[in-house]
C-alpha atoms as a PDB file:
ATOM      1  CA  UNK A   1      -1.095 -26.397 285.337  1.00  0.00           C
ATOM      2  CA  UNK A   2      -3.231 -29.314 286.586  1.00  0.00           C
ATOM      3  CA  UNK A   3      -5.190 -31.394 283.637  1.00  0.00           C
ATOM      4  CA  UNK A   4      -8.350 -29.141 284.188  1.00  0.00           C
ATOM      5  CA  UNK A   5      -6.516 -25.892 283.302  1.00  0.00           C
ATOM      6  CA  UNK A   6      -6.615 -24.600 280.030  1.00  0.00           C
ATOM      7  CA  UNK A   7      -4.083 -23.105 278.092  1.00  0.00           C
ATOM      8  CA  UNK A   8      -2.799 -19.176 278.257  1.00  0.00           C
ATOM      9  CA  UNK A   9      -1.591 -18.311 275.238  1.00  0.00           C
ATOM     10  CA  UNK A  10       0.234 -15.264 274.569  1.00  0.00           C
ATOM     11  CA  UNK A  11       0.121 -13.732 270.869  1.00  0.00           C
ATOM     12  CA  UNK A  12       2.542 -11.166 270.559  1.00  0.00           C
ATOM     13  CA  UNK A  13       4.926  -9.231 267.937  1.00  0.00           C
ATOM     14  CA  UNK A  14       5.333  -5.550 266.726  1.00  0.00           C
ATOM     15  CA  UNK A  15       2.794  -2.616 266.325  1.00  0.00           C
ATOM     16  CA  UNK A  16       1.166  -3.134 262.862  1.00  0.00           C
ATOM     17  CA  UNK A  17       2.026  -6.996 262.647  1.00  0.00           C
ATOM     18  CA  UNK A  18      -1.556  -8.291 262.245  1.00  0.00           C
ATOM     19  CA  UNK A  19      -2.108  -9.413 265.835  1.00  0.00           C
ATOM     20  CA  UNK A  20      -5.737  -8.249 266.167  1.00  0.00           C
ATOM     21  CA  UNK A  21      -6.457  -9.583 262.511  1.00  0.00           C
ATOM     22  CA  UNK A  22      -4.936 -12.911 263.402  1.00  0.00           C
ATOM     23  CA  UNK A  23      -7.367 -13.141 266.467  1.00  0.00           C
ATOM     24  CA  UNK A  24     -10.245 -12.269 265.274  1.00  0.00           C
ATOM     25  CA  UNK A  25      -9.944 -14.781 262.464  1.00  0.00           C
ATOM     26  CA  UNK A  26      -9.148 -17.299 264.747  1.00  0.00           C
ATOM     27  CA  UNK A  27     -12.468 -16.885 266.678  1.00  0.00           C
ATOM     28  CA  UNK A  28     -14.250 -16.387 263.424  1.00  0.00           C
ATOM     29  CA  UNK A  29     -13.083 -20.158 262.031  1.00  0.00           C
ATOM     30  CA  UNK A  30     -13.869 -21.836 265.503  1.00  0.00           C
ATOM     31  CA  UNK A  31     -11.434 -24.496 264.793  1.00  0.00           C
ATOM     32  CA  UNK A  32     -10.191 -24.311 268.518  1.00  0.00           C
ATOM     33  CA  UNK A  33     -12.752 -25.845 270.656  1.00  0.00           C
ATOM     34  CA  UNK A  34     -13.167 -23.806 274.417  1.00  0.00           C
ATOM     35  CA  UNK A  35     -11.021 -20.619 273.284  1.00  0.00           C
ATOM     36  CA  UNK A  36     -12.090 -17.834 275.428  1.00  0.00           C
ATOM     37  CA  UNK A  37     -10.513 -14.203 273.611  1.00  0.00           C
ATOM     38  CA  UNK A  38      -9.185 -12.475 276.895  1.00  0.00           C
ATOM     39  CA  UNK A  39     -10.315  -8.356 276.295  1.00  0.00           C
ATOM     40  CA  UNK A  40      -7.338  -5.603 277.175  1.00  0.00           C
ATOM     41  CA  UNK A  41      -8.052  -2.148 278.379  1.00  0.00           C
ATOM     42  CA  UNK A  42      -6.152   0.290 276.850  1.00  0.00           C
ATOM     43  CA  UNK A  43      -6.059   4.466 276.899  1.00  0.00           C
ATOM     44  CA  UNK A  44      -5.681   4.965 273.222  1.00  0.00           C
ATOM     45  CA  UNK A  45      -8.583   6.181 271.208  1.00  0.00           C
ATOM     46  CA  UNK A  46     -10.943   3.139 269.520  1.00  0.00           C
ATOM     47  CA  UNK A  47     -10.345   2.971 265.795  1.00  0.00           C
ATOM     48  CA  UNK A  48     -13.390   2.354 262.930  1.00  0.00           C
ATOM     49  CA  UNK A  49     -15.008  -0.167 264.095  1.00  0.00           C
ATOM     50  CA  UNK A  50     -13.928  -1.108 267.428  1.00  0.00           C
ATOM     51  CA  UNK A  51     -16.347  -1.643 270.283  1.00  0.00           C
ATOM     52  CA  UNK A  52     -15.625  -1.344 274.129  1.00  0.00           C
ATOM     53  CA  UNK A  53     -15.865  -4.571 275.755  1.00  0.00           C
ATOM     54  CA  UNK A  54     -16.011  -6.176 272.457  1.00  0.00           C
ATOM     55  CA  UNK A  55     -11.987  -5.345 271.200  1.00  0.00           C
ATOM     56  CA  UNK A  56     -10.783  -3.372 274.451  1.00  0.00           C
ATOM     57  CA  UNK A  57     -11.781  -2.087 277.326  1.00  0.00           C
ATOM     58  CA  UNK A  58     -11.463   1.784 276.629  1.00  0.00           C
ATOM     59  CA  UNK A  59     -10.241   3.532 279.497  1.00  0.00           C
ATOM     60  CA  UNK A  60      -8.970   7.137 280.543  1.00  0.00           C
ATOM     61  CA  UNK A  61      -5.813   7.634 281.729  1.00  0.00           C
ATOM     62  CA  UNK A  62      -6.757   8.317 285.594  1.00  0.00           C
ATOM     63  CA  UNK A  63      -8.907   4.942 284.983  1.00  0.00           C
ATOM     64  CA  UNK A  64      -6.490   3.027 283.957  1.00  0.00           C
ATOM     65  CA  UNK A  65      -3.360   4.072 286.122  1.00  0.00           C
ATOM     66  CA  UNK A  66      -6.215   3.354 289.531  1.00  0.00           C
ATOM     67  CA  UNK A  67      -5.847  -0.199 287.956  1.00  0.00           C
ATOM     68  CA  UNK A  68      -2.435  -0.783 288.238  1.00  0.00           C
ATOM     69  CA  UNK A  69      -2.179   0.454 291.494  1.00  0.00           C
ATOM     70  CA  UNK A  70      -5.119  -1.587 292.796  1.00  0.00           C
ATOM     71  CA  UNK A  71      -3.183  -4.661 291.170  1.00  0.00           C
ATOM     72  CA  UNK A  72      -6.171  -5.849 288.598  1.00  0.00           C
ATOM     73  CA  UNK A  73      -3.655  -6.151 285.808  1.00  0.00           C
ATOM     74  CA  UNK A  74      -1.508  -9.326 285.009  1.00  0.00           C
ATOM     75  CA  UNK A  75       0.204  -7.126 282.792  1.00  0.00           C
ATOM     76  CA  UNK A  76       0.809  -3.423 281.453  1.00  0.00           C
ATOM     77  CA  UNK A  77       2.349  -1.496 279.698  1.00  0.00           C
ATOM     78  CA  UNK A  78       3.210   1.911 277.869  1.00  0.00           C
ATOM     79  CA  UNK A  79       3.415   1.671 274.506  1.00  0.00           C
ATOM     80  CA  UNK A  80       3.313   5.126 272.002  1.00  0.00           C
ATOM     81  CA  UNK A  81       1.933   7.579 275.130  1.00  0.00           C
ATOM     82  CA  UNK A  82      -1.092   4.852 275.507  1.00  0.00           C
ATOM     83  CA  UNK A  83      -1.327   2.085 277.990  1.00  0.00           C
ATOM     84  CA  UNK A  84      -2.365  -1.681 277.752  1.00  0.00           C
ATOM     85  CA  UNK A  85      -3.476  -4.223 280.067  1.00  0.00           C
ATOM     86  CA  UNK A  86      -4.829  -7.428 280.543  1.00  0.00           C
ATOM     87  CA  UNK A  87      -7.284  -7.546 283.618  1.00  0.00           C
ATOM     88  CA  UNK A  88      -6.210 -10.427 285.891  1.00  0.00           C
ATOM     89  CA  UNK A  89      -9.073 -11.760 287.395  1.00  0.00           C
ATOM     90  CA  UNK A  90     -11.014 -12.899 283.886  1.00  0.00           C
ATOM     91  CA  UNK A  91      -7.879 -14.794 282.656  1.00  0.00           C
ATOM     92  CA  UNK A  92      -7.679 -16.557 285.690  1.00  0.00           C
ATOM     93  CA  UNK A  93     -11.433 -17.548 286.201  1.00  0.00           C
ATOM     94  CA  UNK A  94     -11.295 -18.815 282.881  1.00  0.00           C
ATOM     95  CA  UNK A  95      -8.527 -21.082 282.900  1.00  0.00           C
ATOM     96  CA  UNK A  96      -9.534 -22.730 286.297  1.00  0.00           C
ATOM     97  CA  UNK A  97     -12.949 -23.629 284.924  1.00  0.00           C
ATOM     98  CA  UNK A  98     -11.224 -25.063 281.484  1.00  0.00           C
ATOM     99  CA  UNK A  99     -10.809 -22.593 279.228  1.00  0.00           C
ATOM    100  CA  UNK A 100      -7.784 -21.838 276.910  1.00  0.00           C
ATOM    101  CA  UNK A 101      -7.327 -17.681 277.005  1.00  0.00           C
ATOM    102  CA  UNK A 102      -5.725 -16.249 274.192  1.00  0.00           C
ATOM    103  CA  UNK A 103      -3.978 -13.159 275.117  1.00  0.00           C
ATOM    104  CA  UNK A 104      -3.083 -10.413 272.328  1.00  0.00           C
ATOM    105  CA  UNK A 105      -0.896  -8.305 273.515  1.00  0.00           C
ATOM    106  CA  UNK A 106       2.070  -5.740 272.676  1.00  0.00           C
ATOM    107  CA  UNK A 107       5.841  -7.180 273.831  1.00  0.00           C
ATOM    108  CA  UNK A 108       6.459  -5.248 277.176  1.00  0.00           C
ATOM    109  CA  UNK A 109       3.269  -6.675 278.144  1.00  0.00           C
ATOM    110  CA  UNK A 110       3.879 -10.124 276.713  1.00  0.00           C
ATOM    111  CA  UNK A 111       7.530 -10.193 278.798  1.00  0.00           C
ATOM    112  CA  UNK A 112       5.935  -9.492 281.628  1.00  0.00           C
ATOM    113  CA  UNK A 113       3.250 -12.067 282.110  1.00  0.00           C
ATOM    114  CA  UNK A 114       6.853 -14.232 280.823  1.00  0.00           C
ATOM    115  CA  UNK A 115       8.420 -13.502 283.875  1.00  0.00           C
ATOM    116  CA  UNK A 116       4.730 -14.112 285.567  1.00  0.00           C
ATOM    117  CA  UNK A 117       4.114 -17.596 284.753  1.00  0.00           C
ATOM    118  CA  UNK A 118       7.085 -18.948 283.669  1.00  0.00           C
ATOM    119  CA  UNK A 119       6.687 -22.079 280.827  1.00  0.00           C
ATOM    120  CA  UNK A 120       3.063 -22.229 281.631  1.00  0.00           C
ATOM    121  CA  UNK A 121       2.252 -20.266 279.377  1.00  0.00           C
ATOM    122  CA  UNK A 122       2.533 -20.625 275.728  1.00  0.00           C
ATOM    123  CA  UNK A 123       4.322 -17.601 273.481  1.00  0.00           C
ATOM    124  CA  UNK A 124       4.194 -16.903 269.638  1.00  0.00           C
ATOM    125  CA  UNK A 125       5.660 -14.033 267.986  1.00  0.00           C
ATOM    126  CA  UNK A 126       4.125 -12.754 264.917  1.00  0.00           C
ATOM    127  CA  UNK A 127       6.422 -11.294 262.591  1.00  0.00           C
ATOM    128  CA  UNK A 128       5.666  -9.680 259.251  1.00  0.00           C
ATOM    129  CA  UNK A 129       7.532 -10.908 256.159  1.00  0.00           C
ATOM    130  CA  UNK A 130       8.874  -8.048 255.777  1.00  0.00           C
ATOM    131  CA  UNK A 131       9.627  -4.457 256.670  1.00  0.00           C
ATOM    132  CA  UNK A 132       8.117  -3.007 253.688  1.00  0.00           C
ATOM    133  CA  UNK A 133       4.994  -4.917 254.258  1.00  0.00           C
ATOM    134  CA  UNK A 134       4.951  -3.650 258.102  1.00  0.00           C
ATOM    135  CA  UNK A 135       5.081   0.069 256.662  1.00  0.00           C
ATOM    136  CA  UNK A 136       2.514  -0.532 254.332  1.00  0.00           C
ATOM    137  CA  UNK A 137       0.073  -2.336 257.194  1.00  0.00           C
ATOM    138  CA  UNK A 138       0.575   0.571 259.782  1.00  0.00           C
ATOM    139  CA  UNK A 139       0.447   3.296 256.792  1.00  0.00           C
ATOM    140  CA  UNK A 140      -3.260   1.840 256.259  1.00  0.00           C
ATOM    141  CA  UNK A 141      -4.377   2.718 259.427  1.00  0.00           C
ATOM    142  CA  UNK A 142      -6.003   6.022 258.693  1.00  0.00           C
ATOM    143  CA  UNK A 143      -5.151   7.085 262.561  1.00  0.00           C
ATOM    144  CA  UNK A 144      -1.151   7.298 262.133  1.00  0.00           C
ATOM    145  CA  UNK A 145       0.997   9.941 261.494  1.00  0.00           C
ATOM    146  CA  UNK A 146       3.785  10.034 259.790  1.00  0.00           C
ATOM    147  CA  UNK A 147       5.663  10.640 263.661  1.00  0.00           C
ATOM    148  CA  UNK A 148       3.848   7.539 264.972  1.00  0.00           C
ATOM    149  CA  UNK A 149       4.713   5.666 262.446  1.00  0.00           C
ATOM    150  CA  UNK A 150       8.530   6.238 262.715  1.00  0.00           C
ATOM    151  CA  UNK A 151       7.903   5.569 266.500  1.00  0.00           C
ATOM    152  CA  UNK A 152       5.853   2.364 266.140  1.00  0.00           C
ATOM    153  CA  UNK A 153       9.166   1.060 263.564  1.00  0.00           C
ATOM    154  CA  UNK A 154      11.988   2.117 265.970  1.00  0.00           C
ATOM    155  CA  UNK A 155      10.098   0.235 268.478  1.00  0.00           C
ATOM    156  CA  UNK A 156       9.914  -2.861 266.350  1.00  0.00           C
ATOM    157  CA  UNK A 157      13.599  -3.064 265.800  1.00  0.00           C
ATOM    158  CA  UNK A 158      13.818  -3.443 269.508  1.00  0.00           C
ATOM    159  CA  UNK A 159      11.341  -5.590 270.178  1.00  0.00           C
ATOM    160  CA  UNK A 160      12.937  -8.296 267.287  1.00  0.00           C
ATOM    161  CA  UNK A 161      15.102  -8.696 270.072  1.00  0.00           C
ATOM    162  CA  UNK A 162      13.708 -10.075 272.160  1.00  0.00           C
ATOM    163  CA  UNK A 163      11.834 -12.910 270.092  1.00  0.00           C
ATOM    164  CA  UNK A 164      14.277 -15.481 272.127  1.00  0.00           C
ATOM    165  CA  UNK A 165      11.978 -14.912 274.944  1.00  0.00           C
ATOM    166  CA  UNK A 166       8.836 -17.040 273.011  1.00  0.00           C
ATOM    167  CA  UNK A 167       8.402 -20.504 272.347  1.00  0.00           C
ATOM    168  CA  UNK A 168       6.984 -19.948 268.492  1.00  0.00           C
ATOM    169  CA  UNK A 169       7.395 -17.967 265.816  1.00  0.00           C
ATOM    170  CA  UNK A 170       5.243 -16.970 263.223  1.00  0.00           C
ATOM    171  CA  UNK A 171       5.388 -15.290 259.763  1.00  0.00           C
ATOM    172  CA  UNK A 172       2.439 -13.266 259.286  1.00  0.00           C
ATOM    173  CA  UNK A 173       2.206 -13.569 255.409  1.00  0.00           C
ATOM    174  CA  UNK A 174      -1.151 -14.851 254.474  1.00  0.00           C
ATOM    175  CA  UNK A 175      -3.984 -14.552 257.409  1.00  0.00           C
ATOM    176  CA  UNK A 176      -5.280 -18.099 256.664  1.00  0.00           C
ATOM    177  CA  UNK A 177      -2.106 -20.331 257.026  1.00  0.00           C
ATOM    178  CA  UNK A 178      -1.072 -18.176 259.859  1.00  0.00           C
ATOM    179  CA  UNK A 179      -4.330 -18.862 261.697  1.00  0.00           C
ATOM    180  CA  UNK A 180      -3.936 -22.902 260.811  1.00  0.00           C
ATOM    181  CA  UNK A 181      -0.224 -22.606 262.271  1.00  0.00           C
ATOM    182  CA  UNK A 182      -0.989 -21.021 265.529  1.00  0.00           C
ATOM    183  CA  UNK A 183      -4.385 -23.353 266.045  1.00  0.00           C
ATOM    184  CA  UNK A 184      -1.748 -26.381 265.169  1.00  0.00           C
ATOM    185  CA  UNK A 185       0.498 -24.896 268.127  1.00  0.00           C
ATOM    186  CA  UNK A 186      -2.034 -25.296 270.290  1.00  0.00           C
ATOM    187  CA  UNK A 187      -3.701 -28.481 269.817  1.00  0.00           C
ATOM    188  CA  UNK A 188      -0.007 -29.434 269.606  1.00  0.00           C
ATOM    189  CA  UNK A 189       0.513 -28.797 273.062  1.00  0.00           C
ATOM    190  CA  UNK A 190      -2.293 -30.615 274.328  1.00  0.00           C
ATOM    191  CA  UNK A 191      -1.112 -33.039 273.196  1.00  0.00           C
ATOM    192  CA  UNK A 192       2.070 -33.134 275.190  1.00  0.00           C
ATOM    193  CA  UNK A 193       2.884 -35.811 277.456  1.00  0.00           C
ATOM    194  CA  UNK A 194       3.445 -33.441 280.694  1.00  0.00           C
ATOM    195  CA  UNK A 195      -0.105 -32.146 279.843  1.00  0.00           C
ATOM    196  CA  UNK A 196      -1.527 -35.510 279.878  1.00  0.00           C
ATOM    197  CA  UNK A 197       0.444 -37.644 282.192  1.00  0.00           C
ATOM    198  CA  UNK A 198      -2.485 -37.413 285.206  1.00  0.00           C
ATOM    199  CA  UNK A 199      -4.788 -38.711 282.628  1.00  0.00           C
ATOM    200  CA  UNK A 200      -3.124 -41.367 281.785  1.00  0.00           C
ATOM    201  CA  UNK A 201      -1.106 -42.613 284.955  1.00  0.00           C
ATOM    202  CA  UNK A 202      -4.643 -44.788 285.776  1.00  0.00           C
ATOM    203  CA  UNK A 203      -3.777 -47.275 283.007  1.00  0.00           C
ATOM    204  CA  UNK A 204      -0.441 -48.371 284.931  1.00  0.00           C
END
């Protein structure tokens, strides 16, 4: 990324972790200055409260599957009988003209847009403190069954696997700290030389 790129950064970890929470806090605080919340489509039903446009892009199956094959997604993927996306061209537009994008998004998803972009990106994985607490999160969601449920932890287990492939990780314990360690991340990597080097090669 040239110096007048922002950031893509990927949030990521199991079903039930807190991602959305974690997000939506983050916007709500406003401690990260030119954060742009990148929107996913997904097939899966909205839950109490959720708006389309707003906290997905609510799409039917037959919708969403033209999308892929039109190539409008940087990344998909299946996840519980639903898909999830992230449409392409908004992250894109966004970073050109400055913005960081925050991307929350399930772990197939995240892996691919890995393999996409390679270390420009930046990748935290949210993990619960526990498995207990995980049950209790997804067991709150008044849309689960006892089925999903065992689905959504079977699918964790495999997806702690894989938390080599990020650069951070995070323990999603208590929303506030969380929120000040993933805004630290970023303003941390600002702040990196190789981010900055451009800027400063004028003073030699």
């Amino acid at each position: 990324m040239n110096r007048e790129e922002g950031l893509l950064i990927v949030l990521s970890g199991p079903s039930g972790v807190g991602k959305g929470t974690v997000c939506k806090q983050i916007r709500c605080r406003q401690k990260l200055q030119h954060l742009k919340y990148s929107v996913s489509a997904t097939t899966r039903a909205p839950r109490e409260g959720e708006a389309n446009g707003v906290d997905y892009f609510f799409k039917q199956k037959e919708e969403f599957e033209d999308m892929i094959n039109n190539g409008e997604l940087l990344e998909w993927a299946k996840y519980v009988d639903n898909y999830y996306g992230t449409p392409y061209s908004f992250v894109q537009d966004q970073l050109k003209a400055g913005y960081d994008v925050i991307l929350e998004i399930e772990v197939q998803g995240a892996l691919q847009v890995r393999k996409r972009v390679g270390k420009e990106g930046i990748f935290i994985f949210l993990v619960p403190p526990n498995v207990e607490e995980l049950k209790r999160r997804i067991l709150e969601r008044a849309s689960e069954t006892d089925e999903s449920m065992n689905r959504r932890l079977k699918a964790m287990e495999q997806e702690m696997k894989l938390i080599q492939h990020y650069d951070y990780c995070v323990v999603n314990d208590d929303i506030q700290l969380t929120c000040e360690l993933v805004e630290s991340i970023v303003n941390a990597e600002h702040c990196k030389v190789e981010r900055n080097k451009i800027k400063y090669e004028q003073w030699l």
